[in-house]
PDB file of N, CA and C in Angstrom:
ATOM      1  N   UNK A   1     -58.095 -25.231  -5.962  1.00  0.00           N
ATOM      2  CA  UNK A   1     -59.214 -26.076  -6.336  1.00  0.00           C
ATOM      3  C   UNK A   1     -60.006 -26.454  -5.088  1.00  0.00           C
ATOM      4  N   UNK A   2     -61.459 -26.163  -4.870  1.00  0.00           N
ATOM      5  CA  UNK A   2     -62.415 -26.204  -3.788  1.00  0.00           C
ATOM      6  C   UNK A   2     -62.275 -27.931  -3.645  1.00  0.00           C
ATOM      7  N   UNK A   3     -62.239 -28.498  -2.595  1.00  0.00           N
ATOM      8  CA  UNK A   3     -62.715 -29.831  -2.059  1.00  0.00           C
ATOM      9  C   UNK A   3     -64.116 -29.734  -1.501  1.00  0.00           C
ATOM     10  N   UNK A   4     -64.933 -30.574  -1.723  1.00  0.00           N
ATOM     11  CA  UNK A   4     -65.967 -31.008  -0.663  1.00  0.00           C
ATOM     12  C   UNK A   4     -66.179 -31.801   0.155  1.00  0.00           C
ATOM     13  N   UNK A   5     -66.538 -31.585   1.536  1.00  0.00           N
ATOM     14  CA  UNK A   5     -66.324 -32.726   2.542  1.00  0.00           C
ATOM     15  C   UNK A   5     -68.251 -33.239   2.372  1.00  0.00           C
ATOM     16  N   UNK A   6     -68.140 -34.154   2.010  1.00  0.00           N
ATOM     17  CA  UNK A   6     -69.597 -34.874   1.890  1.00  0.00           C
ATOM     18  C   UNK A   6     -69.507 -35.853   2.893  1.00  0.00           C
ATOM     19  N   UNK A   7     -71.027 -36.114   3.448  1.00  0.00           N
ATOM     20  CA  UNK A   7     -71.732 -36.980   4.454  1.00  0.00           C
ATOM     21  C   UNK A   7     -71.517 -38.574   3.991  1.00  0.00           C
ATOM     22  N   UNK A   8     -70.653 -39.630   4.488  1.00  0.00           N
ATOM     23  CA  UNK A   8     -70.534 -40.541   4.176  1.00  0.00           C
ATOM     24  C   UNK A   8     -72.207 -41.545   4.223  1.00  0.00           C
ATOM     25  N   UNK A   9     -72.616 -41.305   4.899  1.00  0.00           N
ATOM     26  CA  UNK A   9     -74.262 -42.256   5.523  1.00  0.00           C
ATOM     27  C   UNK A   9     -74.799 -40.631   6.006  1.00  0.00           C
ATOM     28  N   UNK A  10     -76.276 -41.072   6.083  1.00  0.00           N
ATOM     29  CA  UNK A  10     -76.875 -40.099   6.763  1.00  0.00           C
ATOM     30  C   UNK A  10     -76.723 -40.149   8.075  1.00  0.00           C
ATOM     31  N   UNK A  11     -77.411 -39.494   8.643  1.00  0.00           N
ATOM     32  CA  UNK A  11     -77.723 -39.612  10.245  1.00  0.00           C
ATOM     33  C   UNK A  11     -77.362 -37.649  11.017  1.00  0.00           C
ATOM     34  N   UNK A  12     -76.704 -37.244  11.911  1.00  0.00           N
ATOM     35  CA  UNK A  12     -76.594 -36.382  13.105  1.00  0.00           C
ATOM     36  C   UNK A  12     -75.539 -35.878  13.267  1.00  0.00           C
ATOM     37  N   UNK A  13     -75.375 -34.634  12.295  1.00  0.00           N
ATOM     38  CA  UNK A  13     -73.868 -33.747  13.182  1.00  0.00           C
ATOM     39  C   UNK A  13     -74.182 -33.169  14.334  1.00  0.00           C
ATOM     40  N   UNK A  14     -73.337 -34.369  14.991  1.00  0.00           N
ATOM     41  CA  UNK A  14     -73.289 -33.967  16.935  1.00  0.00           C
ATOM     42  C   UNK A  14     -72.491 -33.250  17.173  1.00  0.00           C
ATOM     43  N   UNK A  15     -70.918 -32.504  16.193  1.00  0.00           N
ATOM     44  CA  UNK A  15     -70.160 -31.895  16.400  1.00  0.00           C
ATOM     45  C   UNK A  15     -69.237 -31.647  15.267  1.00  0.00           C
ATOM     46  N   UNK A  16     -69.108 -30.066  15.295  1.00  0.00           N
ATOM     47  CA  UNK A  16     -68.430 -29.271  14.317  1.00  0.00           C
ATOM     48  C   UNK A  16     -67.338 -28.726  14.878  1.00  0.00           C
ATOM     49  N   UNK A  17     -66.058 -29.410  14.855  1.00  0.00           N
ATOM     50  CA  UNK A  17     -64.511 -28.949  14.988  1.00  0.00           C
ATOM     51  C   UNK A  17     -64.266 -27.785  14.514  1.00  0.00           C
ATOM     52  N   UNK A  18     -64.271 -26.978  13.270  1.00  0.00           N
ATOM     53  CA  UNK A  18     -63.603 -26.131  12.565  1.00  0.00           C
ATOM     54  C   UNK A  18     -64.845 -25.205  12.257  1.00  0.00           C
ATOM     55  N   UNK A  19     -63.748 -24.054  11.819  1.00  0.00           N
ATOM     56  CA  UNK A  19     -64.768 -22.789  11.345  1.00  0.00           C
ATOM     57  C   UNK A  19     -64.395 -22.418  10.581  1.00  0.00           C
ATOM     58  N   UNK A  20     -65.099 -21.727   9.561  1.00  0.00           N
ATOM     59  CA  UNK A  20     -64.252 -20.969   8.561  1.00  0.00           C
ATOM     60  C   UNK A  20     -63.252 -19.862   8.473  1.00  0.00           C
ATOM     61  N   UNK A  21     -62.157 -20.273   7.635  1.00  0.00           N
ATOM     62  CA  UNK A  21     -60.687 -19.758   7.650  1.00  0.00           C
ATOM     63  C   UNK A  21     -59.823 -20.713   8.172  1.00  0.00           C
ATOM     64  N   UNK A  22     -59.957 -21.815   9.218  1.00  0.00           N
ATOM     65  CA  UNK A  22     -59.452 -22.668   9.774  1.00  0.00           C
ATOM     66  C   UNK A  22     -58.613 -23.574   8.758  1.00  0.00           C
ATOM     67  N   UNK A  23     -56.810 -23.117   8.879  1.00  0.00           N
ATOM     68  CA  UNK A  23     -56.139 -24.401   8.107  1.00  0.00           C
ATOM     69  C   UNK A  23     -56.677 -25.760   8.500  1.00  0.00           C
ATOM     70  N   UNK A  24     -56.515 -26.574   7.631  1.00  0.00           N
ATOM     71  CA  UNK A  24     -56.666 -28.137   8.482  1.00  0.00           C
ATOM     72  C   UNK A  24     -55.552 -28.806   7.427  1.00  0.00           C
ATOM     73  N   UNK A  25     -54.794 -29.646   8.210  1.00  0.00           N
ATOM     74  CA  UNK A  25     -54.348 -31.048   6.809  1.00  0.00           C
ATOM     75  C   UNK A  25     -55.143 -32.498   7.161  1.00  0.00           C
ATOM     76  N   UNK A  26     -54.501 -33.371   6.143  1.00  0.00           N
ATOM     77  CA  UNK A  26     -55.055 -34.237   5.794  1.00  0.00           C
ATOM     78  C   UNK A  26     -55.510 -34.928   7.055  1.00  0.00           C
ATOM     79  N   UNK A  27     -56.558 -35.657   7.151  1.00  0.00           N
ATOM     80  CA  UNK A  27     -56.579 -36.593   7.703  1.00  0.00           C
ATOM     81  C   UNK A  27     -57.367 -35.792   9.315  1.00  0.00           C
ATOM     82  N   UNK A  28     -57.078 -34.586   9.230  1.00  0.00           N
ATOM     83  CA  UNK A  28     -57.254 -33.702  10.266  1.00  0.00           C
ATOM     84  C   UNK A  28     -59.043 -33.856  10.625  1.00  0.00           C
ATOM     85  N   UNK A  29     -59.491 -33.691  12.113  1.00  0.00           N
ATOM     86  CA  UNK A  29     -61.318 -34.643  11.702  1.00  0.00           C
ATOM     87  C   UNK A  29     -62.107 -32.908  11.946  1.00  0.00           C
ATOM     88  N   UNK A  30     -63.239 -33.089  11.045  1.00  0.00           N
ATOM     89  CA  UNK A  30     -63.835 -31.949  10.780  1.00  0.00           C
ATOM     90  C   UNK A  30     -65.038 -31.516  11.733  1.00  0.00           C
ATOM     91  N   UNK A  31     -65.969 -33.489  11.807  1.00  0.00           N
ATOM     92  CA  UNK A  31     -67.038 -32.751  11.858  1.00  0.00           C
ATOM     93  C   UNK A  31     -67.076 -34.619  12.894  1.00  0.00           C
ATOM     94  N   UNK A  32     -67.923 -34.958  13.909  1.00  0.00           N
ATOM     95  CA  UNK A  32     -68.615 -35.770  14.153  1.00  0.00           C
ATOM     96  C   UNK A  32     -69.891 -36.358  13.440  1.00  0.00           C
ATOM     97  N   UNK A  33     -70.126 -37.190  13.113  1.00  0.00           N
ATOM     98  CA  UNK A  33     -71.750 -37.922  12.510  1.00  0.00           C
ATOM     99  C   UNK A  33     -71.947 -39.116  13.492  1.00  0.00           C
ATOM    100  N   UNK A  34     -73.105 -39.087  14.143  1.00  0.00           N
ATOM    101  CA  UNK A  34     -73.555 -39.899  14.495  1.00  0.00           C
ATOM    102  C   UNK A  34     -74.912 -40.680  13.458  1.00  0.00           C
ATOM    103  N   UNK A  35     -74.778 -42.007  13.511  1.00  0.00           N
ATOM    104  CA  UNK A  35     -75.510 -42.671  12.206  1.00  0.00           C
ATOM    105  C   UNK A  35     -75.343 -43.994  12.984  1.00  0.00           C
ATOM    106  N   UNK A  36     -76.801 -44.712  13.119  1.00  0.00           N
ATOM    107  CA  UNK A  36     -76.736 -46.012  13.582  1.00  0.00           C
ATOM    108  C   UNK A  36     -76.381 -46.355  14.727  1.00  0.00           C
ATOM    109  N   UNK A  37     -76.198 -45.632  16.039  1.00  0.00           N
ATOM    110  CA  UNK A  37     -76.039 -45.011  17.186  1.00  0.00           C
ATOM    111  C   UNK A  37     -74.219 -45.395  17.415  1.00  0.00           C
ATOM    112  N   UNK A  38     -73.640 -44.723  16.439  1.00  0.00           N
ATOM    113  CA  UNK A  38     -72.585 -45.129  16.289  1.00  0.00           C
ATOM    114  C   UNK A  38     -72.064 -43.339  16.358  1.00  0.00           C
ATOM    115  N   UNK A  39     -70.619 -43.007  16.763  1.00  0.00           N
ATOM    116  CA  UNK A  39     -69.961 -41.943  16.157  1.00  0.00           C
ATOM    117  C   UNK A  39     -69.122 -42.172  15.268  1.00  0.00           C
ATOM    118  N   UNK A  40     -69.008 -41.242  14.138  1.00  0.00           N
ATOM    119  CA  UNK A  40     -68.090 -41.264  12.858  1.00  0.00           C
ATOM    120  C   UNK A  40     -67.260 -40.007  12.741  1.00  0.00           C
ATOM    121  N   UNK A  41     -66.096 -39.904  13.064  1.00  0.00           N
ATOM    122  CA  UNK A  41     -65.566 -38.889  12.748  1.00  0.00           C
ATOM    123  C   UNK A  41     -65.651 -38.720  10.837  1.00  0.00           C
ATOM    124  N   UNK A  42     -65.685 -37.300  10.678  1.00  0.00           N
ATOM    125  CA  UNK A  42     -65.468 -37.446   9.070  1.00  0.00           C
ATOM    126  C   UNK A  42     -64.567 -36.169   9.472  1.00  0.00           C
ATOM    127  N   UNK A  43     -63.087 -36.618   8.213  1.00  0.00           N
ATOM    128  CA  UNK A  43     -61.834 -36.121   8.304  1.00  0.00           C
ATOM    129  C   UNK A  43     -61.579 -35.344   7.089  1.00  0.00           C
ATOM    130  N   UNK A  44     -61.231 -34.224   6.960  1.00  0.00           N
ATOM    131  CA  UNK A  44     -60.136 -33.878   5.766  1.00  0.00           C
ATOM    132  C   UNK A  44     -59.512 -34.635   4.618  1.00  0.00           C
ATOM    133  N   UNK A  45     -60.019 -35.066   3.590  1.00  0.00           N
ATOM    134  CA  UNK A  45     -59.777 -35.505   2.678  1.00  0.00           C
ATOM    135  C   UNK A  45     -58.184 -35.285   2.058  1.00  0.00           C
ATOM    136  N   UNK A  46     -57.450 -33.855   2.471  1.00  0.00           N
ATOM    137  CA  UNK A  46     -56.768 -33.360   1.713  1.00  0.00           C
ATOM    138  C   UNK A  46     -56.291 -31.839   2.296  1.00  0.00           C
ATOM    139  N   UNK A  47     -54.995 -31.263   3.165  1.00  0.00           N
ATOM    140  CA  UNK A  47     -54.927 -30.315   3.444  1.00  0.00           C
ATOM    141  C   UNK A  47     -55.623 -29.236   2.969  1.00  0.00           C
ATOM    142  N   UNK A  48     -55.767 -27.730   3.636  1.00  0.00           N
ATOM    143  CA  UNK A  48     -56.312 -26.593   2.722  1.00  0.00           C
ATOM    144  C   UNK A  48     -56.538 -25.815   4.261  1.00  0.00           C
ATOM    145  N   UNK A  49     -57.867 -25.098   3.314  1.00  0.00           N
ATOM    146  CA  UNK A  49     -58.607 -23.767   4.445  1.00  0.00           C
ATOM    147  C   UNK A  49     -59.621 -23.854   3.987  1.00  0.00           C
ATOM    148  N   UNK A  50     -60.618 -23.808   5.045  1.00  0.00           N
ATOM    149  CA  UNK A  50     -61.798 -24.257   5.484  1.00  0.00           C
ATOM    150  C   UNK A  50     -62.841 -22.773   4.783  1.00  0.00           C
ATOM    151  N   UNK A  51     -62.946 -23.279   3.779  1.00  0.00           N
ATOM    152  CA  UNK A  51     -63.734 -22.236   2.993  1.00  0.00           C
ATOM    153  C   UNK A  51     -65.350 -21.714   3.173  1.00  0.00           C
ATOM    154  N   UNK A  52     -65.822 -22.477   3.404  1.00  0.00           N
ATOM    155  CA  UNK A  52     -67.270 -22.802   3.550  1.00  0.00           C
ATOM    156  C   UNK A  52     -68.204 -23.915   4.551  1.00  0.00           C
ATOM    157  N   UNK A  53     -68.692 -23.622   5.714  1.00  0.00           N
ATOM    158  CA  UNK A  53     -69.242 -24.655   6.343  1.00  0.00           C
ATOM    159  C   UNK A  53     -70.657 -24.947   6.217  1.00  0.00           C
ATOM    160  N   UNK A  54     -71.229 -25.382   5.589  1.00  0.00           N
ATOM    161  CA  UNK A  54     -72.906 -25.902   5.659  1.00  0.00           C
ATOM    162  C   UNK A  54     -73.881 -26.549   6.507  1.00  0.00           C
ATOM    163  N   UNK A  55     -72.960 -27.081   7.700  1.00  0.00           N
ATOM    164  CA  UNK A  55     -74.173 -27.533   8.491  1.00  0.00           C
ATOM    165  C   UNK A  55     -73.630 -27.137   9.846  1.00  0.00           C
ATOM    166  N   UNK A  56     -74.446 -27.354  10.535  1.00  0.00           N
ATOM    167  CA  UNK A  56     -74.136 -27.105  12.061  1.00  0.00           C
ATOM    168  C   UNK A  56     -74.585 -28.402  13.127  1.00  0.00           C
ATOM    169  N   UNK A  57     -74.101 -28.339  14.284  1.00  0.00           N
ATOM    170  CA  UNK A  57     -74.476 -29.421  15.112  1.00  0.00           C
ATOM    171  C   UNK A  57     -75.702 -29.518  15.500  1.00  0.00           C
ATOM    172  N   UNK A  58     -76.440 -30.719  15.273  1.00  0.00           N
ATOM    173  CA  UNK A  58     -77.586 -30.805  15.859  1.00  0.00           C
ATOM    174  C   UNK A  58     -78.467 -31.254  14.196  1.00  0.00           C
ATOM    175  N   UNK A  59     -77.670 -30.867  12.823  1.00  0.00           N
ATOM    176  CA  UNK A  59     -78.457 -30.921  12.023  1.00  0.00           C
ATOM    177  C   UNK A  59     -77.990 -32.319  11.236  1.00  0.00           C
ATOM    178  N   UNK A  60     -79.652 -32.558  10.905  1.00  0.00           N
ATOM    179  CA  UNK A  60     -79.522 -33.824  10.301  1.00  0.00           C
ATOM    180  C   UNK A  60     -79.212 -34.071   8.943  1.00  0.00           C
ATOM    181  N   UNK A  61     -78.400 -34.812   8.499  1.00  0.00           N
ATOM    182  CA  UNK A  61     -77.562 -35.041   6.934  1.00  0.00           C
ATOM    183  C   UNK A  61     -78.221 -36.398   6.285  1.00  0.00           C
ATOM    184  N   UNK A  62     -78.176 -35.818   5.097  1.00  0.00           N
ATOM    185  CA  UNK A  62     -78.677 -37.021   4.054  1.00  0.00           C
ATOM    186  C   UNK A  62     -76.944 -38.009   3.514  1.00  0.00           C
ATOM    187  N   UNK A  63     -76.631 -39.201   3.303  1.00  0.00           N
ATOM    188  CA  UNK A  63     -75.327 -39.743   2.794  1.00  0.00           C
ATOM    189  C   UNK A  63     -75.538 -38.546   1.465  1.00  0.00           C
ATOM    190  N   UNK A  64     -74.078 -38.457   1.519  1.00  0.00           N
ATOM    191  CA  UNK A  64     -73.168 -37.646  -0.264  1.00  0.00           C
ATOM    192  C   UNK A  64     -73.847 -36.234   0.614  1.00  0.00           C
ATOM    193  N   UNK A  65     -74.409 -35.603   1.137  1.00  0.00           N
ATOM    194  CA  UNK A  65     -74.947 -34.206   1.358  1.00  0.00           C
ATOM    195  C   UNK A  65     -73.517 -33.263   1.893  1.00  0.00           C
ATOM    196  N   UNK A  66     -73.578 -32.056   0.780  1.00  0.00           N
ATOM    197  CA  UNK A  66     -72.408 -31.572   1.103  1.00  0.00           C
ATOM    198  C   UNK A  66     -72.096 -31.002   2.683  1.00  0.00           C
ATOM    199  N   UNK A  67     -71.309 -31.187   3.455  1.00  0.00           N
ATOM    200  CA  UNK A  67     -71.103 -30.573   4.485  1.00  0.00           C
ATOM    201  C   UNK A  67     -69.933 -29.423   4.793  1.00  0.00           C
ATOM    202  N   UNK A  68     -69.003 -28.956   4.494  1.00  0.00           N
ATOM    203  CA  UNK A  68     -68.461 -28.764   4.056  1.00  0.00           C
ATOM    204  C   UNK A  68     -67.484 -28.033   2.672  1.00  0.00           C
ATOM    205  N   UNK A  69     -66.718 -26.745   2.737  1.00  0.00           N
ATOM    206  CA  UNK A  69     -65.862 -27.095   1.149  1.00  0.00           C
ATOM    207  C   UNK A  69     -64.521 -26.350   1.682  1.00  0.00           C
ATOM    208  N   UNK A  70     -63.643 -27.240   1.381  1.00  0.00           N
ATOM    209  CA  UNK A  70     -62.018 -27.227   1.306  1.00  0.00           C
ATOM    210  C   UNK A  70     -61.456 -26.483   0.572  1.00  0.00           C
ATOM    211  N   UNK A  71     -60.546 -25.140   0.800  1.00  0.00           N
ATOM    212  CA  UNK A  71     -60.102 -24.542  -0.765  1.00  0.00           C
ATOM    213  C   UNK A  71     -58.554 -24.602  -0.731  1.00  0.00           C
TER     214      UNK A  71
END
């Protein structure tokens, strides 16, 4: 069953950890967001393999915008 890693707030992926095929488990951090001149790691919801990546660093995210999908 696919997971999606969605954009908690909008703002700036300053950095993309993983690539596709990449195991990750839980809790494991995916992607950096910067939002509010703050950094946010956003983490792995849920072990798997890194099925699909949608954004890249440097690009700007809307909050809920998929980034991400977990299979």
């Amino acid at each position: 069953m696919a997971t999606e890693i969605t954009a908690p707030m909008a703002g700036k992926i300053i950095e993309v950890k993983v690539k596709v095929g990449d195991s990750v488990q839980e809790d494991d951090e995916l992607f950096t967001l910067e939002a509010m001149k703050m950094e946010m790691p956003i983490v792995a919801p849920a072990a798997g393999t890194v099925k699909e990546i949608k954004v890249e660093a440097g690009d700007a995210v809307e909050g809920d915008q998929v980034l991400a999908i977990l299979e």
